[in-house]
N, C-alpha and C. Protein backbone atom coordinates (compact mmCIF):
# COMPACT_ATOMS: atom_id res chain seq x y z
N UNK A 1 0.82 -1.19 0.00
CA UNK A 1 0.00 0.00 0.00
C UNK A 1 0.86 1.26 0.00
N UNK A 2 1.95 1.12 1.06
CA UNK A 2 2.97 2.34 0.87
C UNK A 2 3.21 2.59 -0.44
N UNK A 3 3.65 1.43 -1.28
CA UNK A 3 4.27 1.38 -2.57
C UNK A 3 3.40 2.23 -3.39
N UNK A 4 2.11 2.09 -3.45
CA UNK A 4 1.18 2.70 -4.08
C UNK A 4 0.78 4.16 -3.84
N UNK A 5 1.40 4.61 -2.90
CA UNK A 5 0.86 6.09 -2.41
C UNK A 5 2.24 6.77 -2.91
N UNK A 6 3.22 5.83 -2.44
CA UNK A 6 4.53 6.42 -3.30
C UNK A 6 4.70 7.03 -4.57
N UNK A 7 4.44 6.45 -5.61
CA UNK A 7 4.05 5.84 -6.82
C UNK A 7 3.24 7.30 -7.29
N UNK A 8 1.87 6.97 -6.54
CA UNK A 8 1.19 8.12 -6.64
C UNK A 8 1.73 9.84 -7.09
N UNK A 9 1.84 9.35 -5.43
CA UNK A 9 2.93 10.94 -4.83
C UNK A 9 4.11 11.45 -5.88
N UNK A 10 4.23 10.41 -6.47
CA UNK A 10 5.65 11.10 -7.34
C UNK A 10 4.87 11.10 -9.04
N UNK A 11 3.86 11.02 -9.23
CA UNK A 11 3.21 11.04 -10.51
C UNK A 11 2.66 12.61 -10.22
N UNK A 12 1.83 12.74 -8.90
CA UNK A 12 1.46 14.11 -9.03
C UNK A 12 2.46 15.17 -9.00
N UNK A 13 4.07 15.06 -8.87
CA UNK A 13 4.77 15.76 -8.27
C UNK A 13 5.36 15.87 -9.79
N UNK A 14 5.28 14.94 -10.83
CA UNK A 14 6.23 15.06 -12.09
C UNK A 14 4.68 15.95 -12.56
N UNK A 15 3.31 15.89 -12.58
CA UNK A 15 2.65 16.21 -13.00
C UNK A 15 2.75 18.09 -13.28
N UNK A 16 2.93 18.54 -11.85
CA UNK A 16 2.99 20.01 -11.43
C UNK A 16 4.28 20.44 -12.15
N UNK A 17 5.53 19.65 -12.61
CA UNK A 17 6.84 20.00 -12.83
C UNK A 17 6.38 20.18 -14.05
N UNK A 18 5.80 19.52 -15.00
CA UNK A 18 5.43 19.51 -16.58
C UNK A 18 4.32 20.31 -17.04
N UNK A 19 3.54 21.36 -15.77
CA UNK A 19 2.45 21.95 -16.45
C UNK A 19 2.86 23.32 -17.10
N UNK A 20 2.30 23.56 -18.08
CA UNK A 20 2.14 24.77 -18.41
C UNK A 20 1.86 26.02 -17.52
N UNK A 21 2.59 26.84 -17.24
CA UNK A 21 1.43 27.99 -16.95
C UNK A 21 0.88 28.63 -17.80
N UNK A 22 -0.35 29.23 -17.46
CA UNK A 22 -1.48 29.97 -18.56
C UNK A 22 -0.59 31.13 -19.72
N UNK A 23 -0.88 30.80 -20.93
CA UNK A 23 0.21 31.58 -21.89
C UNK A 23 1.24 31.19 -22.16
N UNK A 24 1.98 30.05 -21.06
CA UNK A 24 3.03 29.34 -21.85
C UNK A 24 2.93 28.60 -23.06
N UNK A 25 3.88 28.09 -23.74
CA UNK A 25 3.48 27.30 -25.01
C UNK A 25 3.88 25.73 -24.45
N UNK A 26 3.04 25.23 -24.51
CA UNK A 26 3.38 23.43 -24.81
C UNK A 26 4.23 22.91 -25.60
N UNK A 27 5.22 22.20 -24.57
CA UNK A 27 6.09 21.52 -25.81
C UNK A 27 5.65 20.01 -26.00
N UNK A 28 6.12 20.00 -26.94
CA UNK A 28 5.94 18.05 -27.17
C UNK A 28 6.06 17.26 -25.62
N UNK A 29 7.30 17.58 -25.35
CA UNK A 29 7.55 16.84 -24.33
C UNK A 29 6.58 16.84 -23.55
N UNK A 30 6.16 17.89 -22.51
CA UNK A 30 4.89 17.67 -22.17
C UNK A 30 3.75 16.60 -22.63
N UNK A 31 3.31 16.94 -23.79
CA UNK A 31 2.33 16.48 -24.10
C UNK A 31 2.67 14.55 -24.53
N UNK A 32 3.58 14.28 -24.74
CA UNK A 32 4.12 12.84 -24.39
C UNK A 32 4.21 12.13 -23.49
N UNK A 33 4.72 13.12 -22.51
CA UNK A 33 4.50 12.67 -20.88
C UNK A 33 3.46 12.69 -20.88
N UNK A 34 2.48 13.21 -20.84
CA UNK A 34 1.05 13.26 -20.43
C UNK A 34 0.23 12.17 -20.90
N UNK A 35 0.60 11.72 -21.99
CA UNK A 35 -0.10 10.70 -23.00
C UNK A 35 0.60 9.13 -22.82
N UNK A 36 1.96 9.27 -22.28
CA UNK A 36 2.91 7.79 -21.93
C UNK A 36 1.95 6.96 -21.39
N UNK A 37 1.20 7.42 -20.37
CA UNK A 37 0.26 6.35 -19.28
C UNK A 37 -0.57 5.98 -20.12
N UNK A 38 -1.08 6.38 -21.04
CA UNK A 38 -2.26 5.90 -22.09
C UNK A 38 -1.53 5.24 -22.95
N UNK A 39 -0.59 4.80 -23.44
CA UNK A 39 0.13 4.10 -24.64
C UNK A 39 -0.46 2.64 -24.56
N UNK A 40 -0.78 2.10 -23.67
CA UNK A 40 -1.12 0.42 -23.09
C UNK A 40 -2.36 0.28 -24.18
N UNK A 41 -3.46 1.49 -23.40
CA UNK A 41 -4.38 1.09 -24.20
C UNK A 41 -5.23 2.13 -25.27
N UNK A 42 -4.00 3.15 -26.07
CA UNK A 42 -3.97 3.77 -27.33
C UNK A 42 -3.58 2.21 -28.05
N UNK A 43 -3.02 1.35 -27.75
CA UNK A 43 -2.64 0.51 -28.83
C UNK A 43 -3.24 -0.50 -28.64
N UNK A 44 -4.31 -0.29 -28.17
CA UNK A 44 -5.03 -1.66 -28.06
C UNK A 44 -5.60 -3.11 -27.11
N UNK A 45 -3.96 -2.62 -26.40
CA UNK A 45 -3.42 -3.63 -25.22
C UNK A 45 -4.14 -3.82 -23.76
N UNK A 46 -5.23 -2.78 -23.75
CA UNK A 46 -5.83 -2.46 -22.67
C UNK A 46 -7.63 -2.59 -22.67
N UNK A 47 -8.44 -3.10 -22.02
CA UNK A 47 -9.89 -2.71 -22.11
C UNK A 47 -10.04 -1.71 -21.42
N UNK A 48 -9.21 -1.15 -20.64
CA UNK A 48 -9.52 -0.10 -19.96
C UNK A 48 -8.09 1.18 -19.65
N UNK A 49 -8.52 2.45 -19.16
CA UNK A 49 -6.95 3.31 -19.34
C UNK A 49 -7.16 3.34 -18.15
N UNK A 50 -5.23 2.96 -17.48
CA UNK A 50 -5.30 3.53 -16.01
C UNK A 50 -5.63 4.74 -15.76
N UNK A 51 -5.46 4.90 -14.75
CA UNK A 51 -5.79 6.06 -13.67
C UNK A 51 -4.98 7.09 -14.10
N UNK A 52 -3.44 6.62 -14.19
CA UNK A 52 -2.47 7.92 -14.66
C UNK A 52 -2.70 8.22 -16.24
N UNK A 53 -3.29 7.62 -16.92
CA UNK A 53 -3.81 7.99 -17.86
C UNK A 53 -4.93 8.83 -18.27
N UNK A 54 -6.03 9.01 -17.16
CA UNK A 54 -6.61 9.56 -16.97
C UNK A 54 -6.65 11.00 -16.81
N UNK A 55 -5.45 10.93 -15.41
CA UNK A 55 -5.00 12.07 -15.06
C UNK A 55 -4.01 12.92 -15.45
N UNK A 56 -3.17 12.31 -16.67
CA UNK A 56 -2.63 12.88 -17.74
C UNK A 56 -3.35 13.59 -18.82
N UNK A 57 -4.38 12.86 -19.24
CA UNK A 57 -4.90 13.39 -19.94
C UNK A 57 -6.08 14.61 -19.65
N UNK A 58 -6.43 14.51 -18.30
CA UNK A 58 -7.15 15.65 -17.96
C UNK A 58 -6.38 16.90 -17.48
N UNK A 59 -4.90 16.56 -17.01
CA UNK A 59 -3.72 18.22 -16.83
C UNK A 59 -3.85 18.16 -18.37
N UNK A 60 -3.44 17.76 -19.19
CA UNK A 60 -2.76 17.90 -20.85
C UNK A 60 -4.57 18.90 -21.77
N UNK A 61 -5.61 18.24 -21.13
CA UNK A 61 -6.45 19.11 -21.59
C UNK A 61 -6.52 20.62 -21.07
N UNK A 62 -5.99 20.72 -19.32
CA UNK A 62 -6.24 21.95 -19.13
C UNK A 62 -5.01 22.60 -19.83
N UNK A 63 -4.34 22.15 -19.87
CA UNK A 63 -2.87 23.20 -20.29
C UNK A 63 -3.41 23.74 -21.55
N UNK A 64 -3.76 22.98 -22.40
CA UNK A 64 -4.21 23.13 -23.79
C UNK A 64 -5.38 24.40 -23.69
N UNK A 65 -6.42 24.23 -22.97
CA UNK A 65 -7.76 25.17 -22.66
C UNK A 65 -6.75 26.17 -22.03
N UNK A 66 -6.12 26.32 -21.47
CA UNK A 66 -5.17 27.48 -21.12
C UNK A 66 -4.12 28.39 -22.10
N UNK A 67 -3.88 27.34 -23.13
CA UNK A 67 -2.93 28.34 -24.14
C UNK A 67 -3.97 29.04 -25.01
N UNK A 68 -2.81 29.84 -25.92
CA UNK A 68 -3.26 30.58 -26.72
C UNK A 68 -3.56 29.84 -27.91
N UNK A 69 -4.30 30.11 -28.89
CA UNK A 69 -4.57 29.16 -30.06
C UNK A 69 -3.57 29.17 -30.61
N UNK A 70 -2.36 29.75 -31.06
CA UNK A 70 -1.31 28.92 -31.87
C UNK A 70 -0.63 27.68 -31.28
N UNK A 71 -0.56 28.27 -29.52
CA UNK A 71 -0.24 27.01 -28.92
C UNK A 71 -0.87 25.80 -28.81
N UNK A 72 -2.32 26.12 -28.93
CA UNK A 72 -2.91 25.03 -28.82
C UNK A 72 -2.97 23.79 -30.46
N UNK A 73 -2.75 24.58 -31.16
CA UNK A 73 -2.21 24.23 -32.75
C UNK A 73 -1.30 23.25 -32.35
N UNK A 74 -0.04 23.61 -31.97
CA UNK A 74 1.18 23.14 -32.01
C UNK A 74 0.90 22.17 -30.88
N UNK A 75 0.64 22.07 -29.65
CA UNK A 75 0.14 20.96 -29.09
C UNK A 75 -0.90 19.85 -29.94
N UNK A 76 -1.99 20.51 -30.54
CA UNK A 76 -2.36 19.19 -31.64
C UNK A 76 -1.76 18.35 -32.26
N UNK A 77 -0.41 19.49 -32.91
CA UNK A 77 0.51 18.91 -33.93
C UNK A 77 1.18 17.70 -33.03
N UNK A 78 1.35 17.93 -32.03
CA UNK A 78 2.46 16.94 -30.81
C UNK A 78 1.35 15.91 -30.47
N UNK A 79 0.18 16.24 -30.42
CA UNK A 79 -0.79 14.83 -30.08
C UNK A 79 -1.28 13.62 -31.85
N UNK A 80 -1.06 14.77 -32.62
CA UNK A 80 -0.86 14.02 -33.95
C UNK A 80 0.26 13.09 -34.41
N UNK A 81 1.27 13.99 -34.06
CA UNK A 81 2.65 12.90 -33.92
C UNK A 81 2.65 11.86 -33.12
N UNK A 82 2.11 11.67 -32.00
CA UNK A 82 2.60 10.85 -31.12
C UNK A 82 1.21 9.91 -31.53
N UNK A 83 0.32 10.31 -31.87
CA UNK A 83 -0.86 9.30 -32.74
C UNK A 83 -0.17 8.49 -33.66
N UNK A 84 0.60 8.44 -34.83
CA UNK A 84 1.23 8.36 -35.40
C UNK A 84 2.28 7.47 -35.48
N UNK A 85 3.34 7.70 -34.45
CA UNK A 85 4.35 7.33 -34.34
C UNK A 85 4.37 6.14 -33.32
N UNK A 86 3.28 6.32 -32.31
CA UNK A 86 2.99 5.29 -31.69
C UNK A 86 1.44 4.21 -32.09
N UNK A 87 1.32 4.44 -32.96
CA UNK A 87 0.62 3.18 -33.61
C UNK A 87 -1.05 3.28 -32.96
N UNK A 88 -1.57 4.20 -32.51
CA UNK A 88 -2.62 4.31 -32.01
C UNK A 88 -3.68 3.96 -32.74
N UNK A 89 -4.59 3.22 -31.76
CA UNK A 89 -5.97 2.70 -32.98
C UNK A 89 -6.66 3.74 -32.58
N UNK A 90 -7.58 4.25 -34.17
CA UNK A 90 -8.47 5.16 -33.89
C UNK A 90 -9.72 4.99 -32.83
N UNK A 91 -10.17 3.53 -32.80
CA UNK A 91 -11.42 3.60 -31.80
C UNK A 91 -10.86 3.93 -30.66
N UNK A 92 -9.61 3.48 -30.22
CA UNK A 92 -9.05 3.49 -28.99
C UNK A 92 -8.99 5.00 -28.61
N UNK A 93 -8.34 5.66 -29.61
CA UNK A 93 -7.86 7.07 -29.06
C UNK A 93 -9.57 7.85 -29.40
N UNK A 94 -10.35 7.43 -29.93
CA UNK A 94 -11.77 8.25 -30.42
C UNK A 94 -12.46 7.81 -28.37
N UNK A 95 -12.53 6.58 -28.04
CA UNK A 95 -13.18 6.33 -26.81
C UNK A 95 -12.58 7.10 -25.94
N UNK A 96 -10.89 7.28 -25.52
CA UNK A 96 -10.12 8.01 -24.39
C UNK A 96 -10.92 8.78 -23.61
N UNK A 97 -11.41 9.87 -24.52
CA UNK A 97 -11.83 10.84 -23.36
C UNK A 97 -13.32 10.68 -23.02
N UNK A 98 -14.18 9.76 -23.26
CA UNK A 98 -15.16 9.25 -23.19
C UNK A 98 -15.11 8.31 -21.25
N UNK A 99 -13.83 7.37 -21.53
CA UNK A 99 -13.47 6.21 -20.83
C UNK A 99 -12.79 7.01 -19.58
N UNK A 100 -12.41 8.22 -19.96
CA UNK A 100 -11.81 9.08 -18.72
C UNK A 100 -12.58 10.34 -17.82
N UNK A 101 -13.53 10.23 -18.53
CA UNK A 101 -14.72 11.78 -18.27
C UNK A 101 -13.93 12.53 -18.92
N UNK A 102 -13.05 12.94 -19.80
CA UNK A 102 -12.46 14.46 -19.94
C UNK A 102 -13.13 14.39 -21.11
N UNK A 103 -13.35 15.84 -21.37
CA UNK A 103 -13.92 16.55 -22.58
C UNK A 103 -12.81 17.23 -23.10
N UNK A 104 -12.03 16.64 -23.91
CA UNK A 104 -10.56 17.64 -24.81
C UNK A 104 -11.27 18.05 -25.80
N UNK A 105 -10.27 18.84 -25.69
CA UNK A 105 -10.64 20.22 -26.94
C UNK A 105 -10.10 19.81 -28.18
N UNK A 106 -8.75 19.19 -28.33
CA UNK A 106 -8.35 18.70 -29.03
C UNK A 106 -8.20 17.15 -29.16
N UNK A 107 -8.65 16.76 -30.31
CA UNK A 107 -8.88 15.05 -30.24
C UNK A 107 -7.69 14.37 -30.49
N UNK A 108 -7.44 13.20 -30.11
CA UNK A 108 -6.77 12.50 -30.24
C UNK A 108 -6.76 11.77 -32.12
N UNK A 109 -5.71 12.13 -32.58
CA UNK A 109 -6.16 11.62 -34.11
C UNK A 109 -4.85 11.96 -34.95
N UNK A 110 -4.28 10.88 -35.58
CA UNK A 110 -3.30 10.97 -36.82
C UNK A 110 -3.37 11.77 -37.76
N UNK A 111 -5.08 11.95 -38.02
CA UNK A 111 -5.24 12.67 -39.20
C UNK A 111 -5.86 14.24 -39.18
N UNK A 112 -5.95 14.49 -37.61
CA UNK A 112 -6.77 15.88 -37.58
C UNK A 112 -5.89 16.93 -38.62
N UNK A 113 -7.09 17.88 -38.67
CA UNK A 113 -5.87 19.13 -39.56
C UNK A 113 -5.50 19.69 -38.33
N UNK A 114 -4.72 20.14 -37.79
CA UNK A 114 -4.63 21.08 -36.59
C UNK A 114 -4.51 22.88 -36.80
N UNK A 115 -4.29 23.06 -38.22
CA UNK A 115 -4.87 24.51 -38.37
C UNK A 115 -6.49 24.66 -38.20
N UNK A 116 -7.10 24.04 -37.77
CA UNK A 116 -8.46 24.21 -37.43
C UNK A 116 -9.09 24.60 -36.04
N UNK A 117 -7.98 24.24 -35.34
CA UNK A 117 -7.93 24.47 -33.98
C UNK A 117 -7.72 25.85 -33.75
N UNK A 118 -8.52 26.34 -32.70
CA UNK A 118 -8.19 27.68 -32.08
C UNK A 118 -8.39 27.80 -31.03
């Protein structure tokens, strides 16, 4: 049980180190970290997304609802790549924010245009 609060404790602590503040721009990195915990079951491997997946993906939406629209562009562009590059199935990444309660602004998708985003 310690192990698990540990664990925890140091997920929320990398969480606060990687956020944006309001007006900063998102880098990839961020938004990779944020999305790592979901890789299990972006690819399939999972019926369900952990918890840190969850909670990655609900900081990674606020940062995003917090930038400015070019930033939030260029964060698409970084959730497109990593769609991409990591082999993500579309139902998988279309259910995410369904399976997590978050409502993103920006979808998870290989093929979005991301100049559409604002």
């Amino acid at each position: 049980m310690k192990g698990i609060a540990v664990i925890f404790w140091l997920i929320l602590v990398m969480v606060q180190l990687l956020m944006a503040k309001p007006g900063e721009a998102i880098a990839c990195k961020q938004v990779h970290s944020h999305l790592r915990p979901c890789l299990h079951y972006l690819r399939g491997q999972g019926r369900n997304p952990l918890a840190a997946c969850c909670s990655g993906l609900s900081v990674l939406n606020k940062m995003i609802n917090q930038a400015k629209p070019r930033d939030r562009q260029i964060a698409c562009e970084c959730i497109k790549m990593a769609a991409s590059r990591a082999k993500f199935k579309p139902d998988k990444a279309g259910q995410l924010p369904g399976q997590c309660g978050v409502k993103i602004s920006v979808p998870i998708s290989p093929t979005i245009d991301c100049r559409e985003i604002t």
